[in-house]
N, C-alpha and C. Protein backbone atom coordinates (compact mmCIF):
# COMPACT_ATOMS: atom_id res chain seq x y z
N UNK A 1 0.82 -1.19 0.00
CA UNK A 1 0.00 0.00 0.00
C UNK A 1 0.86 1.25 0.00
N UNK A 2 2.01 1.00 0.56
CA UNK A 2 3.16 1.86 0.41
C UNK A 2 3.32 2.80 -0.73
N UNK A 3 3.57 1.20 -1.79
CA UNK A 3 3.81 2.05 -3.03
C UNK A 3 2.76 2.59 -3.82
N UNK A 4 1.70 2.45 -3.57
CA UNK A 4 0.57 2.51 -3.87
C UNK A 4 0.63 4.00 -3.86
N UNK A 5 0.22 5.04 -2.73
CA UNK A 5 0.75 5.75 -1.85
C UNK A 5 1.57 6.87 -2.22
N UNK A 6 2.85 6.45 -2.73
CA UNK A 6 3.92 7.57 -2.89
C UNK A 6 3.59 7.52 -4.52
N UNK A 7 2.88 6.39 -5.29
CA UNK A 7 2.40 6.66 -6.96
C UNK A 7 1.48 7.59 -6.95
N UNK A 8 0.61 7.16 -5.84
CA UNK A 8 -0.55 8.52 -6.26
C UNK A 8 -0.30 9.82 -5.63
N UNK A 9 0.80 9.85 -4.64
CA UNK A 9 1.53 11.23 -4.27
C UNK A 9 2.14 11.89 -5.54
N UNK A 10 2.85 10.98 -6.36
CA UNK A 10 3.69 11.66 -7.27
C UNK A 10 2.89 12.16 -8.44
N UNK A 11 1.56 11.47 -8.84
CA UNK A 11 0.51 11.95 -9.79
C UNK A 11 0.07 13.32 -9.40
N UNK A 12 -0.13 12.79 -8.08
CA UNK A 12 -0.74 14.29 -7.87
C UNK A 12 -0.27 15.74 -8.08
N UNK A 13 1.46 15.37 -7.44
CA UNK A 13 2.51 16.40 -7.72
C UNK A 13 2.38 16.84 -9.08
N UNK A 14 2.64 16.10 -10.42
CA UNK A 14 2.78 16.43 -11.62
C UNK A 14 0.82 17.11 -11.81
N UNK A 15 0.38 16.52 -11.47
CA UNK A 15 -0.97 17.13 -12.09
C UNK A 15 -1.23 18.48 -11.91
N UNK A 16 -1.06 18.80 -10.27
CA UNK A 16 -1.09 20.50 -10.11
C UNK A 16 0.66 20.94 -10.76
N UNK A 17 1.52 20.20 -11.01
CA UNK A 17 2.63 21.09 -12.28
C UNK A 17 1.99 21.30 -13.19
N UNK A 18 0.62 20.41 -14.15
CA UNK A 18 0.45 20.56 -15.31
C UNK A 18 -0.94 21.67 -15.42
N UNK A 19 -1.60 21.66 -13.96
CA UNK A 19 -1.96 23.14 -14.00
C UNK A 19 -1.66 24.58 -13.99
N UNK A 20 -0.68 24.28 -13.14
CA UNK A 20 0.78 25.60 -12.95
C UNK A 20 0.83 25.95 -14.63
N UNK A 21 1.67 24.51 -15.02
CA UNK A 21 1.95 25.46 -16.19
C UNK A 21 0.91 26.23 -17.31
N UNK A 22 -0.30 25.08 -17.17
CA UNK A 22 -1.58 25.91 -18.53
C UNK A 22 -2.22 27.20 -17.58
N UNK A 23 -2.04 27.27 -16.19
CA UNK A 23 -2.01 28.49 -16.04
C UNK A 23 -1.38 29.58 -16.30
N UNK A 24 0.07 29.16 -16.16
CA UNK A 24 1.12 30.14 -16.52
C UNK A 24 0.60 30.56 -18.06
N UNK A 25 0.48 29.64 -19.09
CA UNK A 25 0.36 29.90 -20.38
C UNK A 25 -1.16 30.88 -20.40
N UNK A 26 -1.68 30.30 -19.80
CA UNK A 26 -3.47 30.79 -20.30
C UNK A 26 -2.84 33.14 -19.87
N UNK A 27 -1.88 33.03 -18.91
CA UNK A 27 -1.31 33.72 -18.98
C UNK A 27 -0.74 34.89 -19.86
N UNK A 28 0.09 34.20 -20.49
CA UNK A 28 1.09 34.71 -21.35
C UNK A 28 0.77 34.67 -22.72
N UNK A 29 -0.29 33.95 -23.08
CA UNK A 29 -0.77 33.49 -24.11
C UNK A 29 -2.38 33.98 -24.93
N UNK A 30 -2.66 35.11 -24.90
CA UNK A 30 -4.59 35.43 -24.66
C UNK A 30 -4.68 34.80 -26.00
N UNK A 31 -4.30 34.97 -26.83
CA UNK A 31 -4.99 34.47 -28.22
C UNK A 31 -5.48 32.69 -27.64
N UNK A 32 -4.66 32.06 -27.01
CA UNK A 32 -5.14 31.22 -26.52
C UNK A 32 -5.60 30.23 -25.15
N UNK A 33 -6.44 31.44 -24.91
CA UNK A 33 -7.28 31.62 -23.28
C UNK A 33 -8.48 30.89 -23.38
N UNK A 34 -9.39 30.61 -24.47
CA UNK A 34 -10.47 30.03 -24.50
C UNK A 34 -10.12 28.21 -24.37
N UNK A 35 -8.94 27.87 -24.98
CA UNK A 35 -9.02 26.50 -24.76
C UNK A 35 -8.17 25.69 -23.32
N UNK A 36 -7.47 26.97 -23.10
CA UNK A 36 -6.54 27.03 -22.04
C UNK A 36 -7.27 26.92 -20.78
N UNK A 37 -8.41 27.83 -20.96
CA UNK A 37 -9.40 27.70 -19.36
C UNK A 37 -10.34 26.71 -19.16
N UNK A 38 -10.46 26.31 -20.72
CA UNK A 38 -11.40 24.91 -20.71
C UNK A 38 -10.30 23.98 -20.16
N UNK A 39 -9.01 23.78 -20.40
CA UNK A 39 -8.35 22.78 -20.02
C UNK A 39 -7.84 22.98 -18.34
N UNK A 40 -8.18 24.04 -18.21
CA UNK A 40 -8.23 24.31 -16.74
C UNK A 40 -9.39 23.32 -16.02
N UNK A 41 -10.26 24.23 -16.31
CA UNK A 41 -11.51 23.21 -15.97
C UNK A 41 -11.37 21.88 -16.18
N UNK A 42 -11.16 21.59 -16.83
CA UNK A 42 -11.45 19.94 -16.93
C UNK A 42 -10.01 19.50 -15.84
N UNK A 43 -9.13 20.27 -15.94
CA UNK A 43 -7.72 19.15 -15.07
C UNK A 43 -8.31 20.06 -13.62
N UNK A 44 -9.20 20.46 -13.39
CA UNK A 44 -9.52 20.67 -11.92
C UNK A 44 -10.82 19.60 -11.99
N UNK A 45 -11.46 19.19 -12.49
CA UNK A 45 -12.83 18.52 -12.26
C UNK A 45 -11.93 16.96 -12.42
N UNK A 46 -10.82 16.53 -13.34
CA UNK A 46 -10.00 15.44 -13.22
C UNK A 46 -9.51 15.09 -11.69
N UNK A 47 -8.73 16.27 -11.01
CA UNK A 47 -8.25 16.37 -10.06
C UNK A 47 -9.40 15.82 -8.46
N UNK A 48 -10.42 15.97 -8.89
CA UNK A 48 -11.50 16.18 -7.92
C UNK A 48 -11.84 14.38 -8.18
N UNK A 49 -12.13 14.21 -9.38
CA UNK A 49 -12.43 12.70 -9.72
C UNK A 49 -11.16 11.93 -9.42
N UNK A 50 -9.82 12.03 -9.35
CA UNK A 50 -8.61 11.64 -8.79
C UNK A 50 -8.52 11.28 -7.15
N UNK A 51 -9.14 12.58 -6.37
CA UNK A 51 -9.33 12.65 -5.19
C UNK A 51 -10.29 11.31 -4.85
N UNK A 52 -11.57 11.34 -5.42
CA UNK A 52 -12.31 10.50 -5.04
C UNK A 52 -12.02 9.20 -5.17
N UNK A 53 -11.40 8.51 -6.44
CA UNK A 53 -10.76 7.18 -6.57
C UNK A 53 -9.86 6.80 -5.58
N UNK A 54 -9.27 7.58 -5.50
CA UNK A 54 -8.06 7.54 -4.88
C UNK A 54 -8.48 6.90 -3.17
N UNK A 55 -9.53 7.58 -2.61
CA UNK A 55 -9.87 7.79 -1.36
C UNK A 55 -10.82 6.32 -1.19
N UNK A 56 -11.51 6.04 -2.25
CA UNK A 56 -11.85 4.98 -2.34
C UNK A 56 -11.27 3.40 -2.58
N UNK A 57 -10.01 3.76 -3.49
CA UNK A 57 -9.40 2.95 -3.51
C UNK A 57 -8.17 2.33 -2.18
N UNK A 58 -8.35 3.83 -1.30
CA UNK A 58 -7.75 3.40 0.12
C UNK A 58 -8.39 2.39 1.05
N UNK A 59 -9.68 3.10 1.15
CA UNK A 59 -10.75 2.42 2.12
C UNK A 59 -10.50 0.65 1.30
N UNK A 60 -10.45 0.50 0.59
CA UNK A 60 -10.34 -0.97 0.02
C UNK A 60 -9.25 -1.48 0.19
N UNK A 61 -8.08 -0.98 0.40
CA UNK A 61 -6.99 -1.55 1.10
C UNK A 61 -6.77 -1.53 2.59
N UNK A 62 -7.62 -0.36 3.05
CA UNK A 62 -7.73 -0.96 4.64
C UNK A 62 -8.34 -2.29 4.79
N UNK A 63 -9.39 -2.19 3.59
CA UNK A 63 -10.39 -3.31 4.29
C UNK A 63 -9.51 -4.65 4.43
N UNK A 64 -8.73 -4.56 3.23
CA UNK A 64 -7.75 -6.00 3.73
C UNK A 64 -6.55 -5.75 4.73
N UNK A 65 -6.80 -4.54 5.64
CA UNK A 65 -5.60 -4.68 6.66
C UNK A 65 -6.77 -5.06 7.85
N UNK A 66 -7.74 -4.55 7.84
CA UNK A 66 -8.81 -4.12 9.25
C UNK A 66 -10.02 -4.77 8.47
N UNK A 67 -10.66 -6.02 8.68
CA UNK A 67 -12.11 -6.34 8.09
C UNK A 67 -12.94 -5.16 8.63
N UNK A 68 -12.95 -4.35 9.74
CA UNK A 68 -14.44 -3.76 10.15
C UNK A 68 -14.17 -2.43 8.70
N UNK A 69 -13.65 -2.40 8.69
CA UNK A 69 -13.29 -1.11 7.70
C UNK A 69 -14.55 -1.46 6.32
N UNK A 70 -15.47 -0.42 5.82
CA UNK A 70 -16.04 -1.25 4.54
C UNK A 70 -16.34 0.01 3.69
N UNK A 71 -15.85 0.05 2.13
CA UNK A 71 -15.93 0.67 1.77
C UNK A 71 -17.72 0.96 1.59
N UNK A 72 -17.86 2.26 1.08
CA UNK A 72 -19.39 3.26 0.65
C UNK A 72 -19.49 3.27 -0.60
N UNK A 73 -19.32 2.20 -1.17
CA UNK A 73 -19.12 2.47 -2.70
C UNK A 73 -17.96 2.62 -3.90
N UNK A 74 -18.22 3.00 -4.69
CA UNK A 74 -17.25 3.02 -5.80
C UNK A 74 -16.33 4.51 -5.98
N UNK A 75 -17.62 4.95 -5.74
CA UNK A 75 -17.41 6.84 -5.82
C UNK A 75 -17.86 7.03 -7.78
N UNK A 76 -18.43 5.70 -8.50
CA UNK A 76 -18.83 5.67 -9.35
C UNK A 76 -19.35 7.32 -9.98
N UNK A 77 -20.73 7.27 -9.24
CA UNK A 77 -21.30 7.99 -9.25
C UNK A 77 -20.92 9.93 -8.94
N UNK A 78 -20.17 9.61 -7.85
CA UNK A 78 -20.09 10.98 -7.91
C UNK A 78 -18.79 11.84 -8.70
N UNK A 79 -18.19 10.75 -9.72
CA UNK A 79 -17.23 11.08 -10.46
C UNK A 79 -17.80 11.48 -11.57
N UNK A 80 -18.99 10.54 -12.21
CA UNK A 80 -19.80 11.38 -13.22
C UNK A 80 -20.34 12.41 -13.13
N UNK A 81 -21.29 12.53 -11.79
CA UNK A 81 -21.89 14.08 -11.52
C UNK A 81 -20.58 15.15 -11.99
N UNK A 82 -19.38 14.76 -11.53
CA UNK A 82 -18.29 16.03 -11.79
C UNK A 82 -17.80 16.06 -13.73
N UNK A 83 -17.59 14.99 -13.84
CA UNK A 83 -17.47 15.07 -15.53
C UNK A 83 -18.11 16.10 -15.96
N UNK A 84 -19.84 15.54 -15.78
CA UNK A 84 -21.28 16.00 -16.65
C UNK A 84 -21.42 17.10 -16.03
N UNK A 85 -21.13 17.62 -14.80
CA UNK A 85 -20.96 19.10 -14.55
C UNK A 85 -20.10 20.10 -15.37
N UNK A 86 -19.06 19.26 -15.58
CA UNK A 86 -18.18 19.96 -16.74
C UNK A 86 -18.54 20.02 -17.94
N UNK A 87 -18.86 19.13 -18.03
CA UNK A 87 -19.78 19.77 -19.74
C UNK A 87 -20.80 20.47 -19.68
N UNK A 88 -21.23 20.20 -18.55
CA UNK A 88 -23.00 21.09 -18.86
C UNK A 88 -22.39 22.27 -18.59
N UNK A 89 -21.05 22.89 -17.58
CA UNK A 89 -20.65 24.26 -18.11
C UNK A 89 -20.03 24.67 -19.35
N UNK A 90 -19.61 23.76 -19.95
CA UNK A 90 -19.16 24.10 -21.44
C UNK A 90 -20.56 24.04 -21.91
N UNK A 91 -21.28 23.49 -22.12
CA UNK A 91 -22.69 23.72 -23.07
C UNK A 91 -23.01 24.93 -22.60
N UNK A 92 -22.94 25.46 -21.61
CA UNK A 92 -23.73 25.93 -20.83
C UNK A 92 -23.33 28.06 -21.11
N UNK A 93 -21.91 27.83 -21.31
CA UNK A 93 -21.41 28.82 -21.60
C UNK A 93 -20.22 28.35 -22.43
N UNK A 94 -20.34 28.31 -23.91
CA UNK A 94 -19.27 27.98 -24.57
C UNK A 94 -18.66 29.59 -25.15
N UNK A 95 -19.16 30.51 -24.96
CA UNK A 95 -18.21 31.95 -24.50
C UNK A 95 -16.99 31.58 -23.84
N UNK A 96 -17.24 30.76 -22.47
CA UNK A 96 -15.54 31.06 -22.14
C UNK A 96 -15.38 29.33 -22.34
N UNK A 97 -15.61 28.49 -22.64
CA UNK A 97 -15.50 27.35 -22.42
C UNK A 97 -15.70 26.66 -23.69
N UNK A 98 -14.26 25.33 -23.74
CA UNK A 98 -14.65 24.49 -25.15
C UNK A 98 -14.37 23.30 -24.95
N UNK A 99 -15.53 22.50 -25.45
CA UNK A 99 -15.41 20.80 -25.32
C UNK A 99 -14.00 20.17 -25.09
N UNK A 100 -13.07 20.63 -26.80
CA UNK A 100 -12.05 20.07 -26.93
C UNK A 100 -10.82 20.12 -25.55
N UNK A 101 -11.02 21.23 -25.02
CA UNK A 101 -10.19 21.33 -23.68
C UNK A 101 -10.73 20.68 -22.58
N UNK A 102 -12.02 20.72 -22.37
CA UNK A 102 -12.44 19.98 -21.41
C UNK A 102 -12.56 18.84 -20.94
N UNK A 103 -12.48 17.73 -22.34
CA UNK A 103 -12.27 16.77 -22.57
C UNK A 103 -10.93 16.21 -22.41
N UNK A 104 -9.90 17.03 -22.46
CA UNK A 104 -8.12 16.96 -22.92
C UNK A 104 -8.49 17.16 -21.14
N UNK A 105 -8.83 17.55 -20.47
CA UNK A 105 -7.87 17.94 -18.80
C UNK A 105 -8.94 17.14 -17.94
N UNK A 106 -9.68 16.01 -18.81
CA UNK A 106 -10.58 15.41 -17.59
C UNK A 106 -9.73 14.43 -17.96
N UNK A 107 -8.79 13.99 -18.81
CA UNK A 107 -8.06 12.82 -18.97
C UNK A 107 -6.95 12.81 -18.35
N UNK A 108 -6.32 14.17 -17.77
CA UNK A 108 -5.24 14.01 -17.37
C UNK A 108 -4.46 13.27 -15.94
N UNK A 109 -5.75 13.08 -14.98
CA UNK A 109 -5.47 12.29 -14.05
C UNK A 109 -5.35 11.04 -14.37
N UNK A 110 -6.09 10.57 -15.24
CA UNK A 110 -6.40 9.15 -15.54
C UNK A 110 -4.59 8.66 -16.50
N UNK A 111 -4.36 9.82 -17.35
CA UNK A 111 -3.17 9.61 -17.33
C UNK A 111 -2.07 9.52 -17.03
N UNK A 112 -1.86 10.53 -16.17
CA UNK A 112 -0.63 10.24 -15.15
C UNK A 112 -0.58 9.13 -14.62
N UNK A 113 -1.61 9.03 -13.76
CA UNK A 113 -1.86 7.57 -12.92
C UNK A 113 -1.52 6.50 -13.76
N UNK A 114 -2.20 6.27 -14.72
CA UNK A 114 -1.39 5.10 -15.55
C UNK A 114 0.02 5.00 -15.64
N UNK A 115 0.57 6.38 -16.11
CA UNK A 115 2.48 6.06 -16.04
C UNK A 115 2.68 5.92 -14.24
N UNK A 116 2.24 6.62 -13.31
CA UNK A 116 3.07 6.27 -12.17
C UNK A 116 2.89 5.25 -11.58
N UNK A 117 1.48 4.81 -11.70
CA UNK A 117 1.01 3.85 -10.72
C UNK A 117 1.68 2.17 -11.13
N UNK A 118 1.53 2.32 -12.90
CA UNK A 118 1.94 0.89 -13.22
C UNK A 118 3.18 1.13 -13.51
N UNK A 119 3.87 2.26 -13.39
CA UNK A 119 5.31 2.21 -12.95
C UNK A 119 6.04 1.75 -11.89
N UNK A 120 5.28 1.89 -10.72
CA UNK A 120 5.89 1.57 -9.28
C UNK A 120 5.71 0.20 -8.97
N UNK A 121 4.82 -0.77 -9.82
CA UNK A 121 4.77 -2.09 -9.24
C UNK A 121 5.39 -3.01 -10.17
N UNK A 122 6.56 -2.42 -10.70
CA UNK A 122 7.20 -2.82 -11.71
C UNK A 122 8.62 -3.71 -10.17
């Protein structure tokens, strides 16, 4: 569970770097602020759906240290409410907001995690 642990520590680290930086850019960059803040949005609503797996996927490793321990679920559900929240603000106001970014920064937890996590049980 250890390594478990310091993989999803280190995801996390890089994920708020990879907000840092499309902040820095959304920054320095206005011609391209509209896809930049969508990709904001989405790697903060990623980040939130990260949190929840994550927290869930603990409670399931207690349960095999401590039986009374039992997980509440999947967190299925309240990872979609956050997706479909994100789009329904891109539908909702595509003035400041665009699919294509929103879509690009709800993936980005799911990607990191893949390189660190099945990196560390190597």
């Amino acid at each position: 569970m250890q390594t478990f642990s310091s993989a999803m520590r280190a995801t996390f680290r890089y994920a708020f770097f990879s907000m840092a930086a499309a902040a820095i850019l959304w920054a320095v960059l206005p011609s391209y602020r509209l896809f930049l803040q969508s990709l904001l949005l989405g790697m903060a609503c990623s980040l939130v759906n990260g949190t929840v797996l994550f927290s869930k996927t603990w409670r399931i490793g207690q349960m095999a240290v401590d039986p009374n321990v039992r997980p509440k679920g999947t967190g299925m559900l309240q990872r979609l409410i956050v997706a479909g929240f994100a789009v329904f603000l891109t539908m909702r106001f595509p003035h400041l907001f665009g699919l294509a970014g929103v879509l690009i920064g709800l993936f980005l937890f799911q990607a990191l995690s893949f390189f660190f996590v099945y990196r560390s049980f190597k």
